[in-house]
PDB file of N, CA and C in Angstrom:
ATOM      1  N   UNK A   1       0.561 -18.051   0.499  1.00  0.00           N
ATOM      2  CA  UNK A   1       1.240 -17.063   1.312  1.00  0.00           C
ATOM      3  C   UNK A   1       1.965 -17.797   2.435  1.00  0.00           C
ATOM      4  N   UNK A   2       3.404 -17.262   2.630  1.00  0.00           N
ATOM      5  CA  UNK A   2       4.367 -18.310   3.380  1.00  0.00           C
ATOM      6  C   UNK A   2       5.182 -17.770   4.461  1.00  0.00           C
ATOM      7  N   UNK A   3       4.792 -16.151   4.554  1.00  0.00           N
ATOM      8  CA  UNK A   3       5.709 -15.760   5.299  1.00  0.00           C
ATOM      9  C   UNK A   3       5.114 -14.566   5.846  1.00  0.00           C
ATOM     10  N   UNK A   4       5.562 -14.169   6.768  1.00  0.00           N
ATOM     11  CA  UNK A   4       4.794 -12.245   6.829  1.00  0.00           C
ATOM     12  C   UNK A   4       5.592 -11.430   5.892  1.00  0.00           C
ATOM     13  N   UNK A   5       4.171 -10.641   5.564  1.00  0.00           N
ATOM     14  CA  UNK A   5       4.301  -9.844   4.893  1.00  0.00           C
ATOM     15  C   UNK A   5       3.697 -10.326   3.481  1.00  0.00           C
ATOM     16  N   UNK A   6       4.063 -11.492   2.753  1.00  0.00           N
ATOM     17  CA  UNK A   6       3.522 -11.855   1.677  1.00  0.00           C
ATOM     18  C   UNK A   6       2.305 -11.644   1.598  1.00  0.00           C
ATOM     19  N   UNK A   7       1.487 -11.280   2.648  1.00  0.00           N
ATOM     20  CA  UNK A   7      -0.082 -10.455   1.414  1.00  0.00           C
ATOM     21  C   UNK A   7       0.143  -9.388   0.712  1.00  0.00           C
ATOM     22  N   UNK A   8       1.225  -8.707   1.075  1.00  0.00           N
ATOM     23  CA  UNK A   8       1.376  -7.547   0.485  1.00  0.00           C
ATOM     24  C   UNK A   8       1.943  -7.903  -1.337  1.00  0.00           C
ATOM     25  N   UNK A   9       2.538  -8.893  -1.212  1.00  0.00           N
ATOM     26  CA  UNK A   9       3.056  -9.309  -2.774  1.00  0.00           C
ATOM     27  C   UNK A   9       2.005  -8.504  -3.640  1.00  0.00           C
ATOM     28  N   UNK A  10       0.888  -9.201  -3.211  1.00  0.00           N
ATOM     29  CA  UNK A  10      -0.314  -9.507  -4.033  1.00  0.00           C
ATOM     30  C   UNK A  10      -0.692  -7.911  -4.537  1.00  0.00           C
ATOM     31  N   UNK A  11      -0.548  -6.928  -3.759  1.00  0.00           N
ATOM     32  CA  UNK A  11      -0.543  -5.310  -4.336  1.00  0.00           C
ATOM     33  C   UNK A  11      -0.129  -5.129  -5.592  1.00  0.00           C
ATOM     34  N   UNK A  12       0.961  -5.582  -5.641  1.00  0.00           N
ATOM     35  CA  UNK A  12       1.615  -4.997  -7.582  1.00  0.00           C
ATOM     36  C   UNK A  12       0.630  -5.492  -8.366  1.00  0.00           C
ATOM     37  N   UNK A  13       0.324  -6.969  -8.462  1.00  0.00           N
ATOM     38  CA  UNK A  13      -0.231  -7.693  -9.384  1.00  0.00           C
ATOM     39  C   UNK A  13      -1.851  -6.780  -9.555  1.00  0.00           C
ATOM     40  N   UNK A  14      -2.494  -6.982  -8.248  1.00  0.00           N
ATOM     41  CA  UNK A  14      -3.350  -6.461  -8.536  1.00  0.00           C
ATOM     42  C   UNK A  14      -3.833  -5.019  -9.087  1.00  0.00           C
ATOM     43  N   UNK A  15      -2.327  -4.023  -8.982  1.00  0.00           N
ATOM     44  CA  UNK A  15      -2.532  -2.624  -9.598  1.00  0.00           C
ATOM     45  C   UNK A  15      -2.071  -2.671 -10.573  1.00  0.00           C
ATOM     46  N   UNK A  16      -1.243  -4.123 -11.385  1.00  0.00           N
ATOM     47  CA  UNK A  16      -0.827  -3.802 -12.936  1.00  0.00           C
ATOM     48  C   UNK A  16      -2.263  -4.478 -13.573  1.00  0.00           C
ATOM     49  N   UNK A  17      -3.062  -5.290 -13.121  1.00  0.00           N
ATOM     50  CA  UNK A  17      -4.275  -5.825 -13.346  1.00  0.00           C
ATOM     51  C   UNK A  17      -5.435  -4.397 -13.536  1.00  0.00           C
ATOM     52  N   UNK A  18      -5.339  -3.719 -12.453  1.00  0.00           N
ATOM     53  CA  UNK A  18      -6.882  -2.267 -12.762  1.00  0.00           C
ATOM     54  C   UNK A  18      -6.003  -1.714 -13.640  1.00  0.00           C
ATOM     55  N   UNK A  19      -4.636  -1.517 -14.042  1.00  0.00           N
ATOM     56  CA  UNK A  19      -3.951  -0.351 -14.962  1.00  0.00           C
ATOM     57  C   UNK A  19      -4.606  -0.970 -16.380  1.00  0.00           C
ATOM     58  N   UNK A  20      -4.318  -2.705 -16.441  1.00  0.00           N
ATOM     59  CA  UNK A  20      -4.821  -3.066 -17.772  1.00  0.00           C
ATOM     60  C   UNK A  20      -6.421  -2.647 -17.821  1.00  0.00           C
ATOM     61  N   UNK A  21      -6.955  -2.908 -16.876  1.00  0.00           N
ATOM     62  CA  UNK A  21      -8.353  -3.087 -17.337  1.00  0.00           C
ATOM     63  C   UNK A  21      -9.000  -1.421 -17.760  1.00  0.00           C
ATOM     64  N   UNK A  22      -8.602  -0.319 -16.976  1.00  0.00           N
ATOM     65  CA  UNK A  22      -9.246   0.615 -16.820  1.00  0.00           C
ATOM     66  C   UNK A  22      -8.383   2.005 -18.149  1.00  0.00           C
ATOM     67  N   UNK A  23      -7.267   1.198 -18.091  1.00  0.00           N
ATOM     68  CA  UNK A  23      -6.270   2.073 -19.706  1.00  0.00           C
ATOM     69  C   UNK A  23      -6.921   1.229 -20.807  1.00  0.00           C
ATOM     70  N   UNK A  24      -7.094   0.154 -20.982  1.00  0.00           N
ATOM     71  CA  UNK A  24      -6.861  -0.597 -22.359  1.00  0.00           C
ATOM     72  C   UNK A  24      -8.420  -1.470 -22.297  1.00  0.00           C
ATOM     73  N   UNK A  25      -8.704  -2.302 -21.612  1.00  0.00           N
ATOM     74  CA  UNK A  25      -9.904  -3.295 -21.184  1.00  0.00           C
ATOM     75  C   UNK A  25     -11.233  -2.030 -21.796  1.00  0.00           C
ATOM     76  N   UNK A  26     -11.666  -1.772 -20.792  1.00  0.00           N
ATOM     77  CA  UNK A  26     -13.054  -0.809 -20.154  1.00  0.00           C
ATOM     78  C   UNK A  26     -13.078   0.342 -21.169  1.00  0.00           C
ATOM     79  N   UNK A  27     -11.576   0.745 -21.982  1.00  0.00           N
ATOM     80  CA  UNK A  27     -12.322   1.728 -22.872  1.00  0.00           C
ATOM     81  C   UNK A  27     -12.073   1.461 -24.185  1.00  0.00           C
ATOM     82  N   UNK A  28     -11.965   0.108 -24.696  1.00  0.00           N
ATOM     83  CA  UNK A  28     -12.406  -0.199 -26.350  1.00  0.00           C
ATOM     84  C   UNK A  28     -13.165  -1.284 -26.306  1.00  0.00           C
ATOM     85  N   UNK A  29     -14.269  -1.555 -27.236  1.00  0.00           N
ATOM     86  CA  UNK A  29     -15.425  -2.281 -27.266  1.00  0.00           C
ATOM     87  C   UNK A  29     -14.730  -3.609 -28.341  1.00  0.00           C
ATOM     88  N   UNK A  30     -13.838  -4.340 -27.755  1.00  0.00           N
ATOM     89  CA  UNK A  30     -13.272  -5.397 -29.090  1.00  0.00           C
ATOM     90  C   UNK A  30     -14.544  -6.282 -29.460  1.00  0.00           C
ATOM     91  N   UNK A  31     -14.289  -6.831 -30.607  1.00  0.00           N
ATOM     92  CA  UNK A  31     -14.980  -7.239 -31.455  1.00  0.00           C
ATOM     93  C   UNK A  31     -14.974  -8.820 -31.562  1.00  0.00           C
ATOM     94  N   UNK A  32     -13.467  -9.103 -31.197  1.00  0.00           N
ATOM     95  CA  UNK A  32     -13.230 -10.740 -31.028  1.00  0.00           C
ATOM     96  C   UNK A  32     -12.387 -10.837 -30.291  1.00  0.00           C
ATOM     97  N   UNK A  33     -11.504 -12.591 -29.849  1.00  0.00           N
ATOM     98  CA  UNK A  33     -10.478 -12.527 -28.867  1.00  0.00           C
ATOM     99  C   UNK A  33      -9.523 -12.209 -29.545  1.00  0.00           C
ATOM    100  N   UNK A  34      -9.380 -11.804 -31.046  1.00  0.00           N
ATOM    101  CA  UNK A  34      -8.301 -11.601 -31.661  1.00  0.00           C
ATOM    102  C   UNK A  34      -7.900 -10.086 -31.542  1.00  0.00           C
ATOM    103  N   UNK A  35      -9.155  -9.615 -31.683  1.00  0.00           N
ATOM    104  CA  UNK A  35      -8.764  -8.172 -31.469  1.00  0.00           C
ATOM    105  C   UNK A  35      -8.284  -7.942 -29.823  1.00  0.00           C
ATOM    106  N   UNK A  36      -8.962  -8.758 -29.043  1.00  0.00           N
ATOM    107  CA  UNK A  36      -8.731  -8.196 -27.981  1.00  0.00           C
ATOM    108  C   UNK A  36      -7.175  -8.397 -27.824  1.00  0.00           C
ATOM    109  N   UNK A  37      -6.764  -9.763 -27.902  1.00  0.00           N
ATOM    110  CA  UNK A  37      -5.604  -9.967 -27.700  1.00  0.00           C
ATOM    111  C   UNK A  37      -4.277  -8.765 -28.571  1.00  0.00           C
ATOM    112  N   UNK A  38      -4.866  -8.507 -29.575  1.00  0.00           N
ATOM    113  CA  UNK A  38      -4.453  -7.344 -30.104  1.00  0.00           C
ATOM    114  C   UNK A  38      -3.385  -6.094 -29.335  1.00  0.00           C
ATOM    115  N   UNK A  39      -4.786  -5.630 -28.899  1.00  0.00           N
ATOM    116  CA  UNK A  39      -4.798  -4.773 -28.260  1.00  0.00           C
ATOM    117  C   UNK A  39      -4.290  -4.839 -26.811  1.00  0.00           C
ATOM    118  N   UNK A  40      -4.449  -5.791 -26.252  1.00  0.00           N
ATOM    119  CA  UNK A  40      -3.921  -6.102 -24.629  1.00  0.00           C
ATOM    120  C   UNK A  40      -2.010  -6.434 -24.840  1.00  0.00           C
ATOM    121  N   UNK A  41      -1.922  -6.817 -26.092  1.00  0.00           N
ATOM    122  CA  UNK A  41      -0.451  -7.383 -25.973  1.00  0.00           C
ATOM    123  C   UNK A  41       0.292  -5.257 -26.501  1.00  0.00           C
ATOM    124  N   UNK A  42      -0.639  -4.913 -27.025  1.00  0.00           N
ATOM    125  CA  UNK A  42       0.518  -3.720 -27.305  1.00  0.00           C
ATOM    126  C   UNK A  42      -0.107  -2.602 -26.167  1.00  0.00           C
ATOM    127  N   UNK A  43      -0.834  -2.778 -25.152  1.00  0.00           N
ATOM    128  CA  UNK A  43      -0.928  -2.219 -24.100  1.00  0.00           C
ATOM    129  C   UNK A  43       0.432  -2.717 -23.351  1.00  0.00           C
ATOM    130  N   UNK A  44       0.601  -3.805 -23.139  1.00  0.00           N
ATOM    131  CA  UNK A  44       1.847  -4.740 -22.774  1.00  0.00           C
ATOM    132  C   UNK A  44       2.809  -4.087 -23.018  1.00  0.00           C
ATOM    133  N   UNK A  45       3.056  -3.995 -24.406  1.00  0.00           N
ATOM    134  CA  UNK A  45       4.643  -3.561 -24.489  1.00  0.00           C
ATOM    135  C   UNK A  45       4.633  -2.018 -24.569  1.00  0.00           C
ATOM    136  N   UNK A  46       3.273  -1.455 -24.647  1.00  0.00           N
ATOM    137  CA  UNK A  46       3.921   0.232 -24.091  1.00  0.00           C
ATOM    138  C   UNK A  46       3.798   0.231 -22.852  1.00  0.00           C
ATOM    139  N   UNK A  47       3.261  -0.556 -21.594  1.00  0.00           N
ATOM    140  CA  UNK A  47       3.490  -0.314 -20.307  1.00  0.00           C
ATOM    141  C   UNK A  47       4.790  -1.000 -19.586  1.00  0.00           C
ATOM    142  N   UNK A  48       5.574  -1.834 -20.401  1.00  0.00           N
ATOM    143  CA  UNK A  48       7.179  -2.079 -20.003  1.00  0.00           C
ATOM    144  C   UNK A  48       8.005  -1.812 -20.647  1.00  0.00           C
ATOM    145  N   UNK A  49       7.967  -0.971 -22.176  1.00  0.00           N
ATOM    146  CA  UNK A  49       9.236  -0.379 -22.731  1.00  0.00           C
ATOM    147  C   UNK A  49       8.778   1.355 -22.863  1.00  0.00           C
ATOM    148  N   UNK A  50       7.822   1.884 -22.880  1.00  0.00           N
ATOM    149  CA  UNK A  50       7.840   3.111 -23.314  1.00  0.00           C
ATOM    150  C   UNK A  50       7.506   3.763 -22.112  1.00  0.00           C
ATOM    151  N   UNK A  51       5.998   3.449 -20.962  1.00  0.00           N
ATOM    152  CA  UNK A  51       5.753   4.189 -19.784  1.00  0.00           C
ATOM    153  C   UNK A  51       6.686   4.523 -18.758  1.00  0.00           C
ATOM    154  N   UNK A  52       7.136   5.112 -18.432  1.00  0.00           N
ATOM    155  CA  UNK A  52       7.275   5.260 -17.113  1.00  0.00           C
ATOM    156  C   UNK A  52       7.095   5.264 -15.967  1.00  0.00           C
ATOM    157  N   UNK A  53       7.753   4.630 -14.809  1.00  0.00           N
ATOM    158  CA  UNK A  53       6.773   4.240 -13.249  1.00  0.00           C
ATOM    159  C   UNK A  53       7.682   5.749 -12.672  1.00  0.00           C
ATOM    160  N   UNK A  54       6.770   5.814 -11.456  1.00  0.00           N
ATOM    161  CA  UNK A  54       7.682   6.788 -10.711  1.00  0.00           C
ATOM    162  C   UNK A  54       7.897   5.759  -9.465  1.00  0.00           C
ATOM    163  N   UNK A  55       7.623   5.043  -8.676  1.00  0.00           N
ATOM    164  CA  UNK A  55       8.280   4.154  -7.857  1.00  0.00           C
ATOM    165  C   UNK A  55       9.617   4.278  -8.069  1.00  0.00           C
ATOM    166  N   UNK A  56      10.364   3.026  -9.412  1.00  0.00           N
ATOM    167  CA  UNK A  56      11.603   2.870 -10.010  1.00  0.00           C
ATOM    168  C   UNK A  56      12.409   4.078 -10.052  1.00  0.00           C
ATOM    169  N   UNK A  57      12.069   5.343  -9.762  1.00  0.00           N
ATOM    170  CA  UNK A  57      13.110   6.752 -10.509  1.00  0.00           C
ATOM    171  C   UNK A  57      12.656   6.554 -11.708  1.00  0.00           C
ATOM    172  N   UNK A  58      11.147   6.914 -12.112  1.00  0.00           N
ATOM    173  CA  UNK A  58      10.525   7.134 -13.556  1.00  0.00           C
ATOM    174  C   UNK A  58      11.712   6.511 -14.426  1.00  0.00           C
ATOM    175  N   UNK A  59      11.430   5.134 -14.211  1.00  0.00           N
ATOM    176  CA  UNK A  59      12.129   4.216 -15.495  1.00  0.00           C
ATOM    177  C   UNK A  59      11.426   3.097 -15.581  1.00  0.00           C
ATOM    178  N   UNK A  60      11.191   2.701 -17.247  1.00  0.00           N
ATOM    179  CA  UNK A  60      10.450   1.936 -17.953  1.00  0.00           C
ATOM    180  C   UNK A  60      10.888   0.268 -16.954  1.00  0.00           C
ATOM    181  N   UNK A  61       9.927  -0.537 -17.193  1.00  0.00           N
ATOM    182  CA  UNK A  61      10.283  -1.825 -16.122  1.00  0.00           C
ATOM    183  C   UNK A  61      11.242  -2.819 -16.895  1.00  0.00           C
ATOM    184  N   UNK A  62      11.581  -2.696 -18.746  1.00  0.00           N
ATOM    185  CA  UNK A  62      12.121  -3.024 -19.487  1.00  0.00           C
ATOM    186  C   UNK A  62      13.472  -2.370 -19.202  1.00  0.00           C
ATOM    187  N   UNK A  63      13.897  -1.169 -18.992  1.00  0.00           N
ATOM    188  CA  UNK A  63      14.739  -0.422 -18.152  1.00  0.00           C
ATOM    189  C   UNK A  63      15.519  -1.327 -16.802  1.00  0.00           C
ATOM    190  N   UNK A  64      14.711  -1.335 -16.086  1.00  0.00           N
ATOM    191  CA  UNK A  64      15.107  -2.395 -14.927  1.00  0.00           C
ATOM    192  C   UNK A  64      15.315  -3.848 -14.997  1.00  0.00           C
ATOM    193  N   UNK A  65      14.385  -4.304 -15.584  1.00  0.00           N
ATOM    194  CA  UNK A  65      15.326  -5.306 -16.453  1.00  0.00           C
ATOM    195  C   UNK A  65      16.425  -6.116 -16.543  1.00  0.00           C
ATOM    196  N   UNK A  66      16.601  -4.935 -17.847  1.00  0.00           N
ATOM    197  CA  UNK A  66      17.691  -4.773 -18.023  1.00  0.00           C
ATOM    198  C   UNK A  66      19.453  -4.360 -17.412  1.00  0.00           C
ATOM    199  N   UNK A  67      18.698  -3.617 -16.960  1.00  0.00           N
ATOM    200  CA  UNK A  67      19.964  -3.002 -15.415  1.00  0.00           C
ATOM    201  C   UNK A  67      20.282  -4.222 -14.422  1.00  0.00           C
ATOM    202  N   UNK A  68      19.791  -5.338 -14.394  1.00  0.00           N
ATOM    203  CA  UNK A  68      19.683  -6.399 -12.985  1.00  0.00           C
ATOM    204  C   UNK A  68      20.999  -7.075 -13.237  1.00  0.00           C
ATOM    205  N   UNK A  69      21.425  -7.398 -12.075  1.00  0.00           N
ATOM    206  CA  UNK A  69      22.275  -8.144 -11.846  1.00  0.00           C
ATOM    207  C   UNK A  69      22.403  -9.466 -12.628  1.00  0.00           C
ATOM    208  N   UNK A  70      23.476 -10.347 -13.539  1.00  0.00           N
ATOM    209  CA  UNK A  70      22.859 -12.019 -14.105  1.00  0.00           C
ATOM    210  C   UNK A  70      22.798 -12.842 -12.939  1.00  0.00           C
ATOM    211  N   UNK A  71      22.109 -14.001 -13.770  1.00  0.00           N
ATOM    212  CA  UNK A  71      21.276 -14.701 -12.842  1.00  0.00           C
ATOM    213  C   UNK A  71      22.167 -15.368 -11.927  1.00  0.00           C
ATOM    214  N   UNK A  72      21.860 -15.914 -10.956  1.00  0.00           N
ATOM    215  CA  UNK A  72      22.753 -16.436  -9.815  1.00  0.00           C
ATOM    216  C   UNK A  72      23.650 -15.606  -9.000  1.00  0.00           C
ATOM    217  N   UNK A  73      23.956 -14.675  -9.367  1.00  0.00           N
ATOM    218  CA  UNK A  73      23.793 -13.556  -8.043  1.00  0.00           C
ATOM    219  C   UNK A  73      22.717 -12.858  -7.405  1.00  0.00           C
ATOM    220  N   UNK A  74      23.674 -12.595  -6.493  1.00  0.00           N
ATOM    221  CA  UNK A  74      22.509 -11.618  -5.256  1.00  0.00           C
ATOM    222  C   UNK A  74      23.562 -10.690  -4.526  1.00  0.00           C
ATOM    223  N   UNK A  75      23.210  -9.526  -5.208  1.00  0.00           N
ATOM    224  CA  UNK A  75      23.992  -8.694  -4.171  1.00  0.00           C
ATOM    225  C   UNK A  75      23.527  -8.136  -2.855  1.00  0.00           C
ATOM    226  N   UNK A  76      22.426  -8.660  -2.647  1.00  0.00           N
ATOM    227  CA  UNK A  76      21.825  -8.322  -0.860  1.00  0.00           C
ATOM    228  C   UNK A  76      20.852  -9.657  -0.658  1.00  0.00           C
ATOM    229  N   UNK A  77      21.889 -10.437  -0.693  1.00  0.00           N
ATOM    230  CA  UNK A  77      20.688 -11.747  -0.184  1.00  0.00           C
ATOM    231  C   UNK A  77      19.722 -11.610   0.970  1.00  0.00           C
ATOM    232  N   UNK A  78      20.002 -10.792   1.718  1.00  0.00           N
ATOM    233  CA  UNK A  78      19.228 -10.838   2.808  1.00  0.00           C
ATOM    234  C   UNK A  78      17.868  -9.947   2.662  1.00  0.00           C
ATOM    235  N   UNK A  79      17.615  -9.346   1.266  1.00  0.00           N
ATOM    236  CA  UNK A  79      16.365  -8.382   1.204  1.00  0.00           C
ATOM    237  C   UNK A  79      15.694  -9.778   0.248  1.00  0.00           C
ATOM    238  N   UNK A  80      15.669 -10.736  -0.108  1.00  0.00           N
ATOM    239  CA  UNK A  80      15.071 -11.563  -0.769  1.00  0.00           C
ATOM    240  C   UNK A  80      14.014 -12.251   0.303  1.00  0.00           C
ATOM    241  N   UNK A  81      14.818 -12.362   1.646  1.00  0.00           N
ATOM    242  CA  UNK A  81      13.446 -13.015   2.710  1.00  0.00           C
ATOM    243  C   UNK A  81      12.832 -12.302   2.941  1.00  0.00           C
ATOM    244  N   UNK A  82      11.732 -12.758   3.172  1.00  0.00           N
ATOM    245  CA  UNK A  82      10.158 -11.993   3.329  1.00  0.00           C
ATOM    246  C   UNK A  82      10.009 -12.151   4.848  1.00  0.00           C
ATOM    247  N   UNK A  83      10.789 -12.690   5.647  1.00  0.00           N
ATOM    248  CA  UNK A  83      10.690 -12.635   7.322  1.00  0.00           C
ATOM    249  C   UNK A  83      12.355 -13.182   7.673  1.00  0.00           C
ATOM    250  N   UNK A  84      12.687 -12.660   8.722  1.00  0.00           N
ATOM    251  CA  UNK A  84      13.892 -12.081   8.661  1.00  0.00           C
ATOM    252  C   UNK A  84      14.354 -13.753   9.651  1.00  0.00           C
ATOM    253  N   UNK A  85      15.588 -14.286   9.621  1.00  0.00           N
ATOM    254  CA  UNK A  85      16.077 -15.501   9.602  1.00  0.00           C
ATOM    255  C   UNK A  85      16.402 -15.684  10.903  1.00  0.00           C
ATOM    256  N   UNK A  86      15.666 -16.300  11.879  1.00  0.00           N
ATOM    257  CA  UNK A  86      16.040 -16.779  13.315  1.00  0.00           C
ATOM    258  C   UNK A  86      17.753 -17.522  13.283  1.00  0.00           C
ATOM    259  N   UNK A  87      17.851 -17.041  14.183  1.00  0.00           N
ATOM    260  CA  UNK A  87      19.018 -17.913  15.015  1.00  0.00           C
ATOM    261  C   UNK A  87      18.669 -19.061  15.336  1.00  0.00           C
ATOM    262  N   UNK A  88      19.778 -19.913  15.197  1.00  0.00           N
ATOM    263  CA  UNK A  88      19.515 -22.004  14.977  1.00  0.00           C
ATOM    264  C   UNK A  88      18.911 -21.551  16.438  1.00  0.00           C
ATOM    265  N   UNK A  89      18.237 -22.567  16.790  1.00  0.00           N
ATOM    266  CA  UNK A  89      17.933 -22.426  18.350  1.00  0.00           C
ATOM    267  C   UNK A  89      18.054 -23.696  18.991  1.00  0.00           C
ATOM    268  N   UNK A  90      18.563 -23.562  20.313  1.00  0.00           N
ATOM    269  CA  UNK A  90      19.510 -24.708  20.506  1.00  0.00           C
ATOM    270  C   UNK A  90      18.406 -26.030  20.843  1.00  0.00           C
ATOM    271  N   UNK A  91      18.649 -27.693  20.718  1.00  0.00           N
ATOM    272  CA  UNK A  91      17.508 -28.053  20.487  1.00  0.00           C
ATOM    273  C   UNK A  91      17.127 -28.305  22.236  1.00  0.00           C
ATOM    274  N   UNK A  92      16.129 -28.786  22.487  1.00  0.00           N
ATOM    275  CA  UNK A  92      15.086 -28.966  23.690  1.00  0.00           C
ATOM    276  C   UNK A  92      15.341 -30.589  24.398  1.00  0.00           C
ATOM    277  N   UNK A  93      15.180 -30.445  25.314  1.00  0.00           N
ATOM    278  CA  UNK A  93      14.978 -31.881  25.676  1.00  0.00           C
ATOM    279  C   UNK A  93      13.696 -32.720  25.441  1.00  0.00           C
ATOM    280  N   UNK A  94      13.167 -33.760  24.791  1.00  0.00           N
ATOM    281  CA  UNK A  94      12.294 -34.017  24.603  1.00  0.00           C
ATOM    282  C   UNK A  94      12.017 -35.990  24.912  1.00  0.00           C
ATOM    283  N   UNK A  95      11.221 -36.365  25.004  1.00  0.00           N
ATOM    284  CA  UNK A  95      10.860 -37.337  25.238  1.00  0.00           C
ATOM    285  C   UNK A  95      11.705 -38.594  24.508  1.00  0.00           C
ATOM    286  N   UNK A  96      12.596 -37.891  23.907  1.00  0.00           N
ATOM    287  CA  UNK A  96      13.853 -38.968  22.607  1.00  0.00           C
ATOM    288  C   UNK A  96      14.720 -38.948  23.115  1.00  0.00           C
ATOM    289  N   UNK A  97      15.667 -38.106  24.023  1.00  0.00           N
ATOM    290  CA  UNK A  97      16.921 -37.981  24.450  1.00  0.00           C
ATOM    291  C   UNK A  97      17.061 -38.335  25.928  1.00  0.00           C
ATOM    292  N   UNK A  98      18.467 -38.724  25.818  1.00  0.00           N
ATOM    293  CA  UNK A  98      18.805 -39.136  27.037  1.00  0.00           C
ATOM    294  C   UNK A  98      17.900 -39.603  28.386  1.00  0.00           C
ATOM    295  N   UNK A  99      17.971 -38.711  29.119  1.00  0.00           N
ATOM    296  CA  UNK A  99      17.618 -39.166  30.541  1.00  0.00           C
ATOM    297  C   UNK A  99      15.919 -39.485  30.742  1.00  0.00           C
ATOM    298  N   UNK A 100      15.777 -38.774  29.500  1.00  0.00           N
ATOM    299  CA  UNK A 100      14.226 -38.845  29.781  1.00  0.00           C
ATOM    300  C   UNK A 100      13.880 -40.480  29.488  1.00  0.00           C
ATOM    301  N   UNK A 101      14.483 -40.781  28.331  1.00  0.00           N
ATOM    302  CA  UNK A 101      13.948 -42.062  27.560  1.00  0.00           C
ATOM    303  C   UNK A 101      14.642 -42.950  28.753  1.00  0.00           C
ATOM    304  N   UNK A 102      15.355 -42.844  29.614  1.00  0.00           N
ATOM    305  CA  UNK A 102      15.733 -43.678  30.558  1.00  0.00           C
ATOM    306  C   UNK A 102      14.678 -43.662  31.806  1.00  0.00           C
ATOM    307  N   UNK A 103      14.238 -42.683  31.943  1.00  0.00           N
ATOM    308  CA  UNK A 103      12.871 -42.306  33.168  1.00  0.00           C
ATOM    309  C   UNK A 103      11.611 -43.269  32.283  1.00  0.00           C
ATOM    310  N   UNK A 104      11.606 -43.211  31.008  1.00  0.00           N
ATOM    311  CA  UNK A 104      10.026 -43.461  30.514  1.00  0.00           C
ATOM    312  C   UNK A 104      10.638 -44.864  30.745  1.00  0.00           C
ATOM    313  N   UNK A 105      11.544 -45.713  30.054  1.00  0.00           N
ATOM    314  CA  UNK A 105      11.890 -47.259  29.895  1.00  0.00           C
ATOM    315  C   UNK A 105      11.628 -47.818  31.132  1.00  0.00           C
ATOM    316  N   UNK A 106      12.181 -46.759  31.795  1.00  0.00           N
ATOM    317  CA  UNK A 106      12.142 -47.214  33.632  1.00  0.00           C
ATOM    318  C   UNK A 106      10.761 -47.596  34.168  1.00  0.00           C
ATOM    319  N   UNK A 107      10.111 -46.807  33.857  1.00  0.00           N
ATOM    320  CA  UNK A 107       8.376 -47.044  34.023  1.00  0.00           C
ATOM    321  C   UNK A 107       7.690 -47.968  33.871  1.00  0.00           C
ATOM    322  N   UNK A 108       7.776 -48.232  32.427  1.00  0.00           N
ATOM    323  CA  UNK A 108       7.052 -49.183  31.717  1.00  0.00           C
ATOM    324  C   UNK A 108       7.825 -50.503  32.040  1.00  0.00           C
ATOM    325  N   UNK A 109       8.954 -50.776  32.626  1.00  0.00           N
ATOM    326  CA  UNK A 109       9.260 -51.984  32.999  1.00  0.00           C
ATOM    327  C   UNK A 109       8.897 -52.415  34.419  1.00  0.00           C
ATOM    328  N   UNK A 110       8.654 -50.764  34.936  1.00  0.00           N
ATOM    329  CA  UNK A 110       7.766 -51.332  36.050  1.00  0.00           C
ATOM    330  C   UNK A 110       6.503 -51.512  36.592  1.00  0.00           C
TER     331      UNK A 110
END
């Protein structure tokens, strides 16, 4: 996590995670990883081509998708940062520049 707000990322993942477990997981008793995998991959593709979200305007996430802009654009670059972009800020005087490093040299030679 890198920015404010990024705990919140972690919300989707974890509610498409209880949707698998508590639709598809918790109510069939599989038999092997084959079955399971079975069954988890066509939970998969009816929860991004056939379900519907209501978030999106009740449209499938295969739907959205599809609708996106190609890659290397951005038509609102500025909703991609997760904390909103300071102004350069002008730099400081510090123990490297000018007058100072002439006060410290001054010192130590005396």
């Amino acid at each position: 996590m890198d920015g404010k707000g990024r705990c919140l990322d972690n919300i989707f993942i974890e509610r498409l995670w209880r949707s698998l477990k508590y639709e598809e997981v918790f109510t069939k008793a599989y038999a092997s990883v084959v079955e399971a995998r079975v069954g988890i991959g066509s939970w998969r593709r009816f929860y991004n081509n056939q379900r519907k979200h209501q978030a999106p305007g009740y449209r499938t996430p295969a739907e959205i998708h599809d609708a996106t802009l190609p890659h290397g654009y951005v038509h609102n670059a500025r909703a991609l940062h997760t904390s909103p972009q300071g102004q350069p800020q002008p730099e400081k005087n510090s123990v490297f520049e000018g007058e100072v490093i002439e006060k410290a040299v001054s010192r130590l030679a005396a």
